[in-house]
ModelCIF file with pLDDT and N, C-alpha, C, O atoms, coordinates in Angstrom:
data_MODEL
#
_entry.id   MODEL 
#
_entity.id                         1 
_entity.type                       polymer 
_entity.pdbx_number_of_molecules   1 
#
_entity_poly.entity_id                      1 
_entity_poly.type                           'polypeptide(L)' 
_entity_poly.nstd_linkage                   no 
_entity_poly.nstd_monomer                   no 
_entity_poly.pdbx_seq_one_letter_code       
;(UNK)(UNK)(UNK)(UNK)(UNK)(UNK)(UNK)(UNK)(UNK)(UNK)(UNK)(UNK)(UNK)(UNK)(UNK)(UNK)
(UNK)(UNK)(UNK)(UNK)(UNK)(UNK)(UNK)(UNK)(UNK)(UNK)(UNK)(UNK)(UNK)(UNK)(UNK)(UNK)
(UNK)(UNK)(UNK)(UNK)(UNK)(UNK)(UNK)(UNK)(UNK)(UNK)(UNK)(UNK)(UNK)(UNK)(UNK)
;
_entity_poly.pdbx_seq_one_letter_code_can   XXXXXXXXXXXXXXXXXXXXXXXXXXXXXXXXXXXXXXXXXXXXXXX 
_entity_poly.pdbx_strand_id                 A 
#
loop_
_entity_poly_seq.entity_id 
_entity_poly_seq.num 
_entity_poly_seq.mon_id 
_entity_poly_seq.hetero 
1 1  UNK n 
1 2  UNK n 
1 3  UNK n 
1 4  UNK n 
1 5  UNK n 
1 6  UNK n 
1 7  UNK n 
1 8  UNK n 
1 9  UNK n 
1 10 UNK n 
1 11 UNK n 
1 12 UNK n 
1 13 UNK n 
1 14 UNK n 
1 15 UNK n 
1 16 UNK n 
1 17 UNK n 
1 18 UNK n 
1 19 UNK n 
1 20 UNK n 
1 21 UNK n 
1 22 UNK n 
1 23 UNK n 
1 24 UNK n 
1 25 UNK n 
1 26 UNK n 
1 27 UNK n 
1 28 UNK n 
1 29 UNK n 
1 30 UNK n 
1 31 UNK n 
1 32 UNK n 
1 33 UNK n 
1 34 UNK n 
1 35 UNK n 
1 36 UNK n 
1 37 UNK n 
1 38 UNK n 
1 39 UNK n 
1 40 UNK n 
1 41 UNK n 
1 42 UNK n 
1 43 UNK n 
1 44 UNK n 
1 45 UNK n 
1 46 UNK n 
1 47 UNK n 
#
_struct_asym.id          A 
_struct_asym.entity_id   1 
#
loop_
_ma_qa_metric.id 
_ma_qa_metric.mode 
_ma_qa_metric.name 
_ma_qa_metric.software_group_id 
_ma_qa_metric.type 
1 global pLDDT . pLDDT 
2 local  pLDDT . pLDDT 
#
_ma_qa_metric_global.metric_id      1 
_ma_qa_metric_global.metric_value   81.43 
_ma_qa_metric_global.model_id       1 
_ma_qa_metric_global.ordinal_id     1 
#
loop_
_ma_qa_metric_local.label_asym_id 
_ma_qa_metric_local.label_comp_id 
_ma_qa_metric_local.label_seq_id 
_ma_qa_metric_local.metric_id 
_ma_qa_metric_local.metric_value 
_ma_qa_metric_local.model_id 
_ma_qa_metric_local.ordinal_id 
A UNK 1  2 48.00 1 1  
A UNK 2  2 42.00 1 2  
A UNK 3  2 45.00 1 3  
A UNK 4  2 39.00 1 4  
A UNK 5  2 46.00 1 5  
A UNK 6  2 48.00 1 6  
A UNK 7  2 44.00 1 7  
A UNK 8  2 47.00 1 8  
A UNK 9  2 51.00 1 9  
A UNK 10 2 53.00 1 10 
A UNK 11 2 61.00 1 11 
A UNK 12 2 67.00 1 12 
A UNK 13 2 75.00 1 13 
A UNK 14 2 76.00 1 14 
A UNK 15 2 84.00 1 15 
A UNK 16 2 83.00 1 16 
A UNK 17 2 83.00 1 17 
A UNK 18 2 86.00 1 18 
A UNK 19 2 90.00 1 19 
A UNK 20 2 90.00 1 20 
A UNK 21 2 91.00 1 21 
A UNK 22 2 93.00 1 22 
A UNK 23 2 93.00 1 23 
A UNK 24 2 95.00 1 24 
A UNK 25 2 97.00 1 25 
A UNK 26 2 97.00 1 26 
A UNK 27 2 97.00 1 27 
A UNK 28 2 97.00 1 28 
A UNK 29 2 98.00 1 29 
A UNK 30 2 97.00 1 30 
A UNK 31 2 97.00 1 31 
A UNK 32 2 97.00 1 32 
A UNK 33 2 97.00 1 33 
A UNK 34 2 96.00 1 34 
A UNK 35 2 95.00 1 35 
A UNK 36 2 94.00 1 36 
A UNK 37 2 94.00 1 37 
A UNK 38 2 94.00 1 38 
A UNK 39 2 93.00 1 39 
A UNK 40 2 94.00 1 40 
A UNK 41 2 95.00 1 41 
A UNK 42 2 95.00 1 42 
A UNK 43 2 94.00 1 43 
A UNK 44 2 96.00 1 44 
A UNK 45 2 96.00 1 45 
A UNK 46 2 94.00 1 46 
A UNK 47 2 93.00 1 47 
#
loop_
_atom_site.group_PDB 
_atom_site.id 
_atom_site.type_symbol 
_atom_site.label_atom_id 
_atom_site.label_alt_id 
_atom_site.label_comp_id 
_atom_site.label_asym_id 
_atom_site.label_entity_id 
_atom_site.label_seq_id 
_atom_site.pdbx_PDB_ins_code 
_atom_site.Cartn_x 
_atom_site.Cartn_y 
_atom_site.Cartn_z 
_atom_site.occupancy 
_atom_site.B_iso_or_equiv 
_atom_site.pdbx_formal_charge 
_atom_site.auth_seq_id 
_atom_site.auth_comp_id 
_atom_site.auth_asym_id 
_atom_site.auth_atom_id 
_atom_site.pdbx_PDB_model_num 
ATOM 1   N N  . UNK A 1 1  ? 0.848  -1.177  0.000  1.00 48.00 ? 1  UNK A N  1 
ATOM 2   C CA . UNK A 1 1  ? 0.000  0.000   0.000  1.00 48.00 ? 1  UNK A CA 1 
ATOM 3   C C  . UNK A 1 1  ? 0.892  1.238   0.000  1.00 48.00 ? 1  UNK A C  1 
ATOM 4   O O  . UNK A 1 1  ? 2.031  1.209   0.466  1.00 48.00 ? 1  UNK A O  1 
ATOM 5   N N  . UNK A 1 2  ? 0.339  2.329   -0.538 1.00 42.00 ? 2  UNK A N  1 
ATOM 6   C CA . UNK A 1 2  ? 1.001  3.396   -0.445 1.00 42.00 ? 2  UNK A CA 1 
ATOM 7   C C  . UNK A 1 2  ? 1.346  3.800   0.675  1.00 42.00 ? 2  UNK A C  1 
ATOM 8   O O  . UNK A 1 2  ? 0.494  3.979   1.546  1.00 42.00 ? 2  UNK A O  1 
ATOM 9   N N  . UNK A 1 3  ? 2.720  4.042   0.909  1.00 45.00 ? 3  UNK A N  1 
ATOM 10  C CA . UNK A 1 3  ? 3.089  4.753   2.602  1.00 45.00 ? 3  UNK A CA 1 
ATOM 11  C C  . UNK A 1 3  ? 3.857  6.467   2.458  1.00 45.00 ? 3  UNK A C  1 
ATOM 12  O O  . UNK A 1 3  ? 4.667  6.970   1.678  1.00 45.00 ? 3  UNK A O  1 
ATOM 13  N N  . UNK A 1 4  ? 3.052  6.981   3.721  1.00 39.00 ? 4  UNK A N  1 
ATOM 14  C CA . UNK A 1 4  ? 3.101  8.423   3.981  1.00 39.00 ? 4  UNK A CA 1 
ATOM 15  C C  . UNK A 1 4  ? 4.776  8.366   3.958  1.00 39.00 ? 4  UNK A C  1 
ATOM 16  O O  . UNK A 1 4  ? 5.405  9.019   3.126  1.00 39.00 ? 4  UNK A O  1 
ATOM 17  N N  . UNK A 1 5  ? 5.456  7.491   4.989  1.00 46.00 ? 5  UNK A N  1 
ATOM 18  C CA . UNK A 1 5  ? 6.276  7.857   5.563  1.00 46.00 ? 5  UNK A CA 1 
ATOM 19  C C  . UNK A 1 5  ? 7.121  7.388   4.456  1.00 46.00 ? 5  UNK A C  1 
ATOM 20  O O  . UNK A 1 5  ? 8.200  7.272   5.038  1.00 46.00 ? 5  UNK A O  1 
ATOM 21  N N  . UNK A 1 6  ? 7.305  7.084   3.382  1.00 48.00 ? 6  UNK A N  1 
ATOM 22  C CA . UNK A 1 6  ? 8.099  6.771   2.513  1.00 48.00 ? 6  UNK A CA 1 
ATOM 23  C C  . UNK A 1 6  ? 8.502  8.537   1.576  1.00 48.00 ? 6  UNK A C  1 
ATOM 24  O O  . UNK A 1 6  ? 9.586  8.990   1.210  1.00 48.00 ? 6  UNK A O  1 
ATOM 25  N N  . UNK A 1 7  ? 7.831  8.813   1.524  1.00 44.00 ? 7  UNK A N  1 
ATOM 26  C CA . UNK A 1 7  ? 7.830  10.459  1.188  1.00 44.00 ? 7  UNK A CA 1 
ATOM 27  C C  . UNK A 1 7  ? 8.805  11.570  1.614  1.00 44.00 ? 7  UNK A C  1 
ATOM 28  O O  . UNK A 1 7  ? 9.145  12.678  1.198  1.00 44.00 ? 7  UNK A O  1 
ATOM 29  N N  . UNK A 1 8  ? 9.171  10.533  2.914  1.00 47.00 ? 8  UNK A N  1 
ATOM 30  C CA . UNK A 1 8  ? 9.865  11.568  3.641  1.00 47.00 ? 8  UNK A CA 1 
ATOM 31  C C  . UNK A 1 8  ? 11.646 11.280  3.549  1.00 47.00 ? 8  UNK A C  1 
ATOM 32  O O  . UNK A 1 8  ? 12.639 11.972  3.772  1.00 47.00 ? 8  UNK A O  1 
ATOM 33  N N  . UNK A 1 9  ? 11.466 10.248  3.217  1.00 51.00 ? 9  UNK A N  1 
ATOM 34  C CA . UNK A 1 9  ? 13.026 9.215   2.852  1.00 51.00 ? 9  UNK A CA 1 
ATOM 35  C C  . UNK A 1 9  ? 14.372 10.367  2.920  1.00 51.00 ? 9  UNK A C  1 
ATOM 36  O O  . UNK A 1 9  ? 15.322 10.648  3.651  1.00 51.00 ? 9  UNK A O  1 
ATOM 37  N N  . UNK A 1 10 ? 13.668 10.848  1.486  1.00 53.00 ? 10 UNK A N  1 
ATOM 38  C CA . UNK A 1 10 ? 14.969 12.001  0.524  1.00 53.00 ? 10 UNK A CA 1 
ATOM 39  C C  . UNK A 1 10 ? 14.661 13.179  1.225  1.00 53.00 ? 10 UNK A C  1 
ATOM 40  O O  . UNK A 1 10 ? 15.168 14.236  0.849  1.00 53.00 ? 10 UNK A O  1 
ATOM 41  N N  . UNK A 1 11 ? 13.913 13.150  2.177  1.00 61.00 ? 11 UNK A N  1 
ATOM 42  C CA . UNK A 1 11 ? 14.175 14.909  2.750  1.00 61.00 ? 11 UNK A CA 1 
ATOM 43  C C  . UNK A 1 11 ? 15.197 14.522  4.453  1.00 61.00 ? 11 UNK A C  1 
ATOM 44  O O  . UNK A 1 11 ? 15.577 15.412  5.214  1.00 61.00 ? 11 UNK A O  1 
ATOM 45  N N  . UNK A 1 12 ? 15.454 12.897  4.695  1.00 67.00 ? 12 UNK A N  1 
ATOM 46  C CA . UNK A 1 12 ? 15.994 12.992  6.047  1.00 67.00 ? 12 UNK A CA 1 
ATOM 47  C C  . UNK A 1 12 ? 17.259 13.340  6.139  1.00 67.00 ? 12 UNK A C  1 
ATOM 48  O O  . UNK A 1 12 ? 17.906 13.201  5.101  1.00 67.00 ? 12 UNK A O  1 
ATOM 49  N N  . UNK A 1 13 ? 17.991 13.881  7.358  1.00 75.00 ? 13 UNK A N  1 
ATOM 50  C CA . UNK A 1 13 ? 19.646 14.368  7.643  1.00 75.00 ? 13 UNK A CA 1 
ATOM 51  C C  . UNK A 1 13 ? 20.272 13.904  8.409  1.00 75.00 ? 13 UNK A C  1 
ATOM 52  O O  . UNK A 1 13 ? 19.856 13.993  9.564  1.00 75.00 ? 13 UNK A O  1 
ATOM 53  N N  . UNK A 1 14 ? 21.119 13.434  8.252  1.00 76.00 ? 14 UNK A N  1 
ATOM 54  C CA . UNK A 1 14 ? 22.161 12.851  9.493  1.00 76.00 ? 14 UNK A CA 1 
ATOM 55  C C  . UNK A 1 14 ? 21.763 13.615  10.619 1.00 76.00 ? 14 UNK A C  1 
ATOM 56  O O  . UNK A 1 14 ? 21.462 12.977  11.628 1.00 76.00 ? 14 UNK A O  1 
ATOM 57  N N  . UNK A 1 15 ? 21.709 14.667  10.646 1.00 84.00 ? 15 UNK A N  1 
ATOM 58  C CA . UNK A 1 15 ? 21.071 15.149  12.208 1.00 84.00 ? 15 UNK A CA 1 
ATOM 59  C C  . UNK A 1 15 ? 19.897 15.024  12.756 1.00 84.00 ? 15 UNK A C  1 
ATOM 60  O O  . UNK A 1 15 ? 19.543 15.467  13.849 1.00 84.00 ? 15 UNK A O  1 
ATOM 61  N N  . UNK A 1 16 ? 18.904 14.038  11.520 1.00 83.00 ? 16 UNK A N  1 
ATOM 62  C CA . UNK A 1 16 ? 17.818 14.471  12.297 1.00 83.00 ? 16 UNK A CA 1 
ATOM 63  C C  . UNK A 1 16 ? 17.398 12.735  12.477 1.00 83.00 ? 16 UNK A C  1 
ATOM 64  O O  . UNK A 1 16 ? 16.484 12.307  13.182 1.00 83.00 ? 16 UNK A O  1 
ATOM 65  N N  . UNK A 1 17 ? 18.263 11.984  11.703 1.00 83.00 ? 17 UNK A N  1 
ATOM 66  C CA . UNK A 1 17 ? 18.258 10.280  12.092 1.00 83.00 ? 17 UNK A CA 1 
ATOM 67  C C  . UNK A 1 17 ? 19.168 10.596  13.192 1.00 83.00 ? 17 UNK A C  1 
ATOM 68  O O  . UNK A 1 17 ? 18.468 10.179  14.115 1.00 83.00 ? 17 UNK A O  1 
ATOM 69  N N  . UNK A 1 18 ? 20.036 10.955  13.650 1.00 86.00 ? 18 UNK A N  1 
ATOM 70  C CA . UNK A 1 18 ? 20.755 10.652  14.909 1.00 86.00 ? 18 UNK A CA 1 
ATOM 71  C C  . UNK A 1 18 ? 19.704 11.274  16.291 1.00 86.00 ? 18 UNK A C  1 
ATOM 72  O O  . UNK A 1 18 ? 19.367 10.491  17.179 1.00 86.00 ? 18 UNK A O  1 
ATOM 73  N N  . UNK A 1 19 ? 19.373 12.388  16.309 1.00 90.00 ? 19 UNK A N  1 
ATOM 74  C CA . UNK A 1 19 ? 18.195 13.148  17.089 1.00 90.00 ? 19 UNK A CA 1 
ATOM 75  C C  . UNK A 1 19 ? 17.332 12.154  16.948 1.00 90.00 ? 19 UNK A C  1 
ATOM 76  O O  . UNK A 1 19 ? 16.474 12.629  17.691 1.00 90.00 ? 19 UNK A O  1 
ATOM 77  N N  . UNK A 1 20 ? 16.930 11.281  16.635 1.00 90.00 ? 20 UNK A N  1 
ATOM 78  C CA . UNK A 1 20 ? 15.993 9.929   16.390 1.00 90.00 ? 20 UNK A CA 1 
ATOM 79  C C  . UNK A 1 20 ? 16.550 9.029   17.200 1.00 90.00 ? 20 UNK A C  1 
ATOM 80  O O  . UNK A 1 20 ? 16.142 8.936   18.357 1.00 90.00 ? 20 UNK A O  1 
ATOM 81  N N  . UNK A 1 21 ? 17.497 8.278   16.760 1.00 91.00 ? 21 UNK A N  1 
ATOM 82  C CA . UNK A 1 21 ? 18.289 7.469   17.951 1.00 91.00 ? 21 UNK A CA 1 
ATOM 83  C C  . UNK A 1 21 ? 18.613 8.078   19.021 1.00 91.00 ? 21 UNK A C  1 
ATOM 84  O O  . UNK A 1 21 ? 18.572 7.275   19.953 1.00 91.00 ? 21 UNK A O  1 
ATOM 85  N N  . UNK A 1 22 ? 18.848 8.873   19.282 1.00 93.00 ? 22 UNK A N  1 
ATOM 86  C CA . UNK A 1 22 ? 19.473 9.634   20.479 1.00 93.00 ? 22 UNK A CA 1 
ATOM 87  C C  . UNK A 1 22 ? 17.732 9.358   22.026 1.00 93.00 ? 22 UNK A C  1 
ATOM 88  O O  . UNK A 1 22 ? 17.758 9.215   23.249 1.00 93.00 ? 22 UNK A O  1 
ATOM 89  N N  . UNK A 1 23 ? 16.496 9.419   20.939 1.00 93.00 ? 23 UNK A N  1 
ATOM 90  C CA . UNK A 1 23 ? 15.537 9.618   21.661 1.00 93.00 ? 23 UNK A CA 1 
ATOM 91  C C  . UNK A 1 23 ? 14.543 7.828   21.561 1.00 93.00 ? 23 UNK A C  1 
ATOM 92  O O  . UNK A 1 23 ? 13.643 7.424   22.297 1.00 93.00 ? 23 UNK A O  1 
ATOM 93  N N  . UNK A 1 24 ? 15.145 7.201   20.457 1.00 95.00 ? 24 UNK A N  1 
ATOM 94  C CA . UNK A 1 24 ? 15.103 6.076   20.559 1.00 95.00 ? 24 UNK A CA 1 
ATOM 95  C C  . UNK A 1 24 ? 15.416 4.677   21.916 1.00 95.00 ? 24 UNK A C  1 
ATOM 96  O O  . UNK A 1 24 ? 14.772 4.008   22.724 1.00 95.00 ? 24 UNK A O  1 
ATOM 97  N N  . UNK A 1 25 ? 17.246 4.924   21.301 1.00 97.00 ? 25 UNK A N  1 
ATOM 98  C CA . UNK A 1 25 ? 17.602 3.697   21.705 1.00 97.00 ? 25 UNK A CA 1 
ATOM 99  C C  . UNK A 1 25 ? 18.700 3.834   22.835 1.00 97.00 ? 25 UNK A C  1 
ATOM 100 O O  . UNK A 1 25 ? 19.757 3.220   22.687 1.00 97.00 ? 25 UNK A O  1 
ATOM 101 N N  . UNK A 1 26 ? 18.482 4.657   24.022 1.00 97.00 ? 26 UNK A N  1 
ATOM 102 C CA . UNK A 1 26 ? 19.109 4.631   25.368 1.00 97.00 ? 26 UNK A CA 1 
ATOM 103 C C  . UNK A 1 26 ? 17.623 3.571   26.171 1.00 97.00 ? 26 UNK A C  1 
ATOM 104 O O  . UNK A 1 26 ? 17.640 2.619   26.951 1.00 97.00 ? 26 UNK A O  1 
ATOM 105 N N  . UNK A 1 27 ? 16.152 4.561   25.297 1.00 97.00 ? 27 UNK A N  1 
ATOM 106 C CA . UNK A 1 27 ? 14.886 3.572   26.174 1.00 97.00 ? 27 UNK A CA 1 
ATOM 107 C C  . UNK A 1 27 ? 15.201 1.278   25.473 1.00 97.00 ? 27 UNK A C  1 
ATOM 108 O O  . UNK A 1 27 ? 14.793 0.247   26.008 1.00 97.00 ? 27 UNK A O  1 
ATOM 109 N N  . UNK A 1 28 ? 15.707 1.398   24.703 1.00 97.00 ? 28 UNK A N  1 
ATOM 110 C CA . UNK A 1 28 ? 15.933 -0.062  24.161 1.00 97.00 ? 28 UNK A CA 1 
ATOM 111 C C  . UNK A 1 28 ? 16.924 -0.622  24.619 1.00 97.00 ? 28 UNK A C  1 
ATOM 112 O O  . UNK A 1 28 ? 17.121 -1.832  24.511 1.00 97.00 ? 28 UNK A O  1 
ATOM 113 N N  . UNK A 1 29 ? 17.982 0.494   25.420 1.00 98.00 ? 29 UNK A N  1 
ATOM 114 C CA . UNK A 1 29 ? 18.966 -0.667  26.205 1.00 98.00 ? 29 UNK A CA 1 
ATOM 115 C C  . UNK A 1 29 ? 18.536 -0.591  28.003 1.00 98.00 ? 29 UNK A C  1 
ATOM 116 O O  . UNK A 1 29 ? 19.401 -0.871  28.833 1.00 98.00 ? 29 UNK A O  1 
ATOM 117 N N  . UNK A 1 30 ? 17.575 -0.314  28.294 1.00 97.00 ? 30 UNK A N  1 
ATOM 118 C CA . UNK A 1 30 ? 17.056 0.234   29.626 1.00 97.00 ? 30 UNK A CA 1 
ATOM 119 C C  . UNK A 1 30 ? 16.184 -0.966  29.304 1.00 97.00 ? 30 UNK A C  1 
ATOM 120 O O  . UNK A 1 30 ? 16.157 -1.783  30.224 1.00 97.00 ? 30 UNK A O  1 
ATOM 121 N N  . UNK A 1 31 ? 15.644 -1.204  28.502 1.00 97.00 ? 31 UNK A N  1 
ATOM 122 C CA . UNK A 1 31 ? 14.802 -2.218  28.658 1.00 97.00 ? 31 UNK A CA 1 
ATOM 123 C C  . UNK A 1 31 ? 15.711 -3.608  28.517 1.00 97.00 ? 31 UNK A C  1 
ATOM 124 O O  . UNK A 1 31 ? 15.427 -4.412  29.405 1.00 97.00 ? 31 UNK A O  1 
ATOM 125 N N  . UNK A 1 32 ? 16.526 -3.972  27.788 1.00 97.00 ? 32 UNK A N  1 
ATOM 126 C CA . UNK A 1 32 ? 17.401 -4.583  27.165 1.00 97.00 ? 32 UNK A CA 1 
ATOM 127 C C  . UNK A 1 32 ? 18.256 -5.313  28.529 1.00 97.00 ? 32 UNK A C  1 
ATOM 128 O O  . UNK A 1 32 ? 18.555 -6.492  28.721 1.00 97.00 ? 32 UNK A O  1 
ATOM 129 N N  . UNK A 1 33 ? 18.464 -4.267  29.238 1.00 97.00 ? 33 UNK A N  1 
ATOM 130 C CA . UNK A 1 33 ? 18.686 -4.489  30.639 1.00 97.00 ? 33 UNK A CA 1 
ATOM 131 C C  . UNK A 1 33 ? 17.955 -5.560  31.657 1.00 97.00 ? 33 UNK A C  1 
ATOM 132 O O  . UNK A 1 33 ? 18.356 -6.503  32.339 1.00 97.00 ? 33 UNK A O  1 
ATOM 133 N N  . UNK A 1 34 ? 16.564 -4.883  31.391 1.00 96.00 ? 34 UNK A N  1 
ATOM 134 C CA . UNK A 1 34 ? 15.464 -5.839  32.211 1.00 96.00 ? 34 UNK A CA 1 
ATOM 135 C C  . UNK A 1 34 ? 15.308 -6.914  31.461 1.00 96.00 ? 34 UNK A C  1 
ATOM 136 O O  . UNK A 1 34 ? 15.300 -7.954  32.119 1.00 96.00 ? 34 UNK A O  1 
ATOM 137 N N  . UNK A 1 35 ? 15.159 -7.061  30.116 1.00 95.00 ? 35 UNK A N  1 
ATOM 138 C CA . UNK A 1 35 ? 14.934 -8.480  29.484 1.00 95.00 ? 35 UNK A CA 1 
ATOM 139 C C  . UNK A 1 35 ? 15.957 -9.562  28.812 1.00 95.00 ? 35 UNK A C  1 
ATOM 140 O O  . UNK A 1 35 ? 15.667 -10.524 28.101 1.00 95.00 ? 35 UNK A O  1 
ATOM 141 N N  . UNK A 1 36 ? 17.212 -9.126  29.241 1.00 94.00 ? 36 UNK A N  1 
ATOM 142 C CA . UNK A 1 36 ? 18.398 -9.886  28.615 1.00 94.00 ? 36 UNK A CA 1 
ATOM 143 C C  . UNK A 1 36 ? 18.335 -11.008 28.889 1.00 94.00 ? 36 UNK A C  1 
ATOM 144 O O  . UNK A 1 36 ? 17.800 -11.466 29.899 1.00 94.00 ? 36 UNK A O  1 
ATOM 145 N N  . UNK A 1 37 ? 19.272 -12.053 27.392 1.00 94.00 ? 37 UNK A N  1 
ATOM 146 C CA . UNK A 1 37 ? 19.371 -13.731 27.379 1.00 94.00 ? 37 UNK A CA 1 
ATOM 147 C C  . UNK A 1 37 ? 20.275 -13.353 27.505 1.00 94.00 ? 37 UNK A C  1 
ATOM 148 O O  . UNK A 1 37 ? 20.842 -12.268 27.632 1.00 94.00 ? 37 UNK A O  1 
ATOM 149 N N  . UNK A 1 38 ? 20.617 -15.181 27.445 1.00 94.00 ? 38 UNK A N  1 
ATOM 150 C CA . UNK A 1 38 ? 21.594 -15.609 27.297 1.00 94.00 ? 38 UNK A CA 1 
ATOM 151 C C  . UNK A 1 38 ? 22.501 -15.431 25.829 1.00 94.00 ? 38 UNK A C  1 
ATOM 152 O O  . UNK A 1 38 ? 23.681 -15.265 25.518 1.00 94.00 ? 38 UNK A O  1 
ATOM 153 N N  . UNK A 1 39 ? 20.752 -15.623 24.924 1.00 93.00 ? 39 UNK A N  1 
ATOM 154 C CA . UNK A 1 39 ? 21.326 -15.414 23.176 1.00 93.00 ? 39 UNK A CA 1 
ATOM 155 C C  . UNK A 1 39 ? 22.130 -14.003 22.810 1.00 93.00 ? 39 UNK A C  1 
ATOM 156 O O  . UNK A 1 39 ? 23.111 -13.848 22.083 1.00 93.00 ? 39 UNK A O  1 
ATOM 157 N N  . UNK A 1 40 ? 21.232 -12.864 23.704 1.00 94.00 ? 40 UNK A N  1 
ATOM 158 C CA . UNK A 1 40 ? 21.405 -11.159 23.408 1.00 94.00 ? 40 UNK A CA 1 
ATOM 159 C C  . UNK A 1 40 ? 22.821 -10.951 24.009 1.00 94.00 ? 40 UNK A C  1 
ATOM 160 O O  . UNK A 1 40 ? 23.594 -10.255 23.351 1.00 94.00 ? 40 UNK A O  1 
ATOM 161 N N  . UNK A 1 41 ? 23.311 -11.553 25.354 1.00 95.00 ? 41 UNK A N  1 
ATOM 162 C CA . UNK A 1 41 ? 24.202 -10.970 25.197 1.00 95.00 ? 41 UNK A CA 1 
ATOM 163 C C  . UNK A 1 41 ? 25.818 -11.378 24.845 1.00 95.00 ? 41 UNK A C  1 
ATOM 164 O O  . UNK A 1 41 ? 26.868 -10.772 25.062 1.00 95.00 ? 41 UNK A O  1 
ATOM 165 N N  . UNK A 1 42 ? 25.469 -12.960 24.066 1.00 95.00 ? 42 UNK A N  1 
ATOM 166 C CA . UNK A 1 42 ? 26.271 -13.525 22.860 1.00 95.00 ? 42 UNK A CA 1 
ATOM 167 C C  . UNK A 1 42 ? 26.522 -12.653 21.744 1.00 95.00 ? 42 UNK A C  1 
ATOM 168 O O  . UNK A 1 42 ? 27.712 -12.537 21.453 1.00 95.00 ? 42 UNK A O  1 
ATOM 169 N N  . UNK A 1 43 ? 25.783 -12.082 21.122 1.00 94.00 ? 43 UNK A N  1 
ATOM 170 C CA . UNK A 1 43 ? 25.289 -11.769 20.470 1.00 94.00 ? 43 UNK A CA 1 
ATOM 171 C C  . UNK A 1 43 ? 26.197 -9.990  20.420 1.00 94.00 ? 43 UNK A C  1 
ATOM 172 O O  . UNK A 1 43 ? 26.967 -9.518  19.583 1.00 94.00 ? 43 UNK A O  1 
ATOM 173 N N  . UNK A 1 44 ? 25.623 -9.401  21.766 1.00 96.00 ? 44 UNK A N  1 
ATOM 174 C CA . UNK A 1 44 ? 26.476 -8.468  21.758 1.00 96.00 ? 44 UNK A CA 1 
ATOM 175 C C  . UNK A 1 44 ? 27.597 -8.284  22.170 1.00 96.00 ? 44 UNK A C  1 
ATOM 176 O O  . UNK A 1 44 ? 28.180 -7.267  21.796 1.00 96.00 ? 44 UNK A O  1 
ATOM 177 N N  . UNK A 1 45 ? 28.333 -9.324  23.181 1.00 96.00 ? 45 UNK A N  1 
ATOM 178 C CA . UNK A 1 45 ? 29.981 -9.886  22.962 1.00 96.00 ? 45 UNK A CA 1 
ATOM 179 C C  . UNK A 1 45 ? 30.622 -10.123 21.802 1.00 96.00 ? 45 UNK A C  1 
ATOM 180 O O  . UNK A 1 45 ? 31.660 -9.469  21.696 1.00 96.00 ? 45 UNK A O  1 
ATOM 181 N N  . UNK A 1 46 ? 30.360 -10.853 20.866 1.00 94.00 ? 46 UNK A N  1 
ATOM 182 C CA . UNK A 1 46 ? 30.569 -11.007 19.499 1.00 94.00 ? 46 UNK A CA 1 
ATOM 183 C C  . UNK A 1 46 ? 30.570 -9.897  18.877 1.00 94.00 ? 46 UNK A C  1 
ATOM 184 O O  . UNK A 1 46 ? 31.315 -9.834  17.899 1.00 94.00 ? 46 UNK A O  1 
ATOM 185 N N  . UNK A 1 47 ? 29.759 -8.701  19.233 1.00 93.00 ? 47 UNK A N  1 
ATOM 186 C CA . UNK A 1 47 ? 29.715 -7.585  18.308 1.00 93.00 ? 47 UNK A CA 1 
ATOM 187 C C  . UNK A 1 47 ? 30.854 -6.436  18.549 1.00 93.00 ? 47 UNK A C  1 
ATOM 188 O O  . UNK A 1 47 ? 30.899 -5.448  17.815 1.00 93.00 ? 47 UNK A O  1 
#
């Protein structure tokens, strides 16, 4: 189906995908925290 957010692709900026993560993914390792394996943190040793 047609998507809105595809529109927006060629107008994004390195500053404004990082201002994205920045407000993203500190809440995904806070959680990451509370729900860690055994697999995840293979996974991120390896990395």
């Amino acid at each position: 189906e047609p998507s809105i957010a595809n529109s927006f692709e060629d107008t994004l900026t390195l500053p404004q995908v990082m201002q994205f993560r920045l407000a993203l993914e500190p809440a995904a390792a806070q959680l990451a925290a509370v729900h860690r394996t055994d697999i995840i943190i293979d996974k991120l040793r390896r990395a």
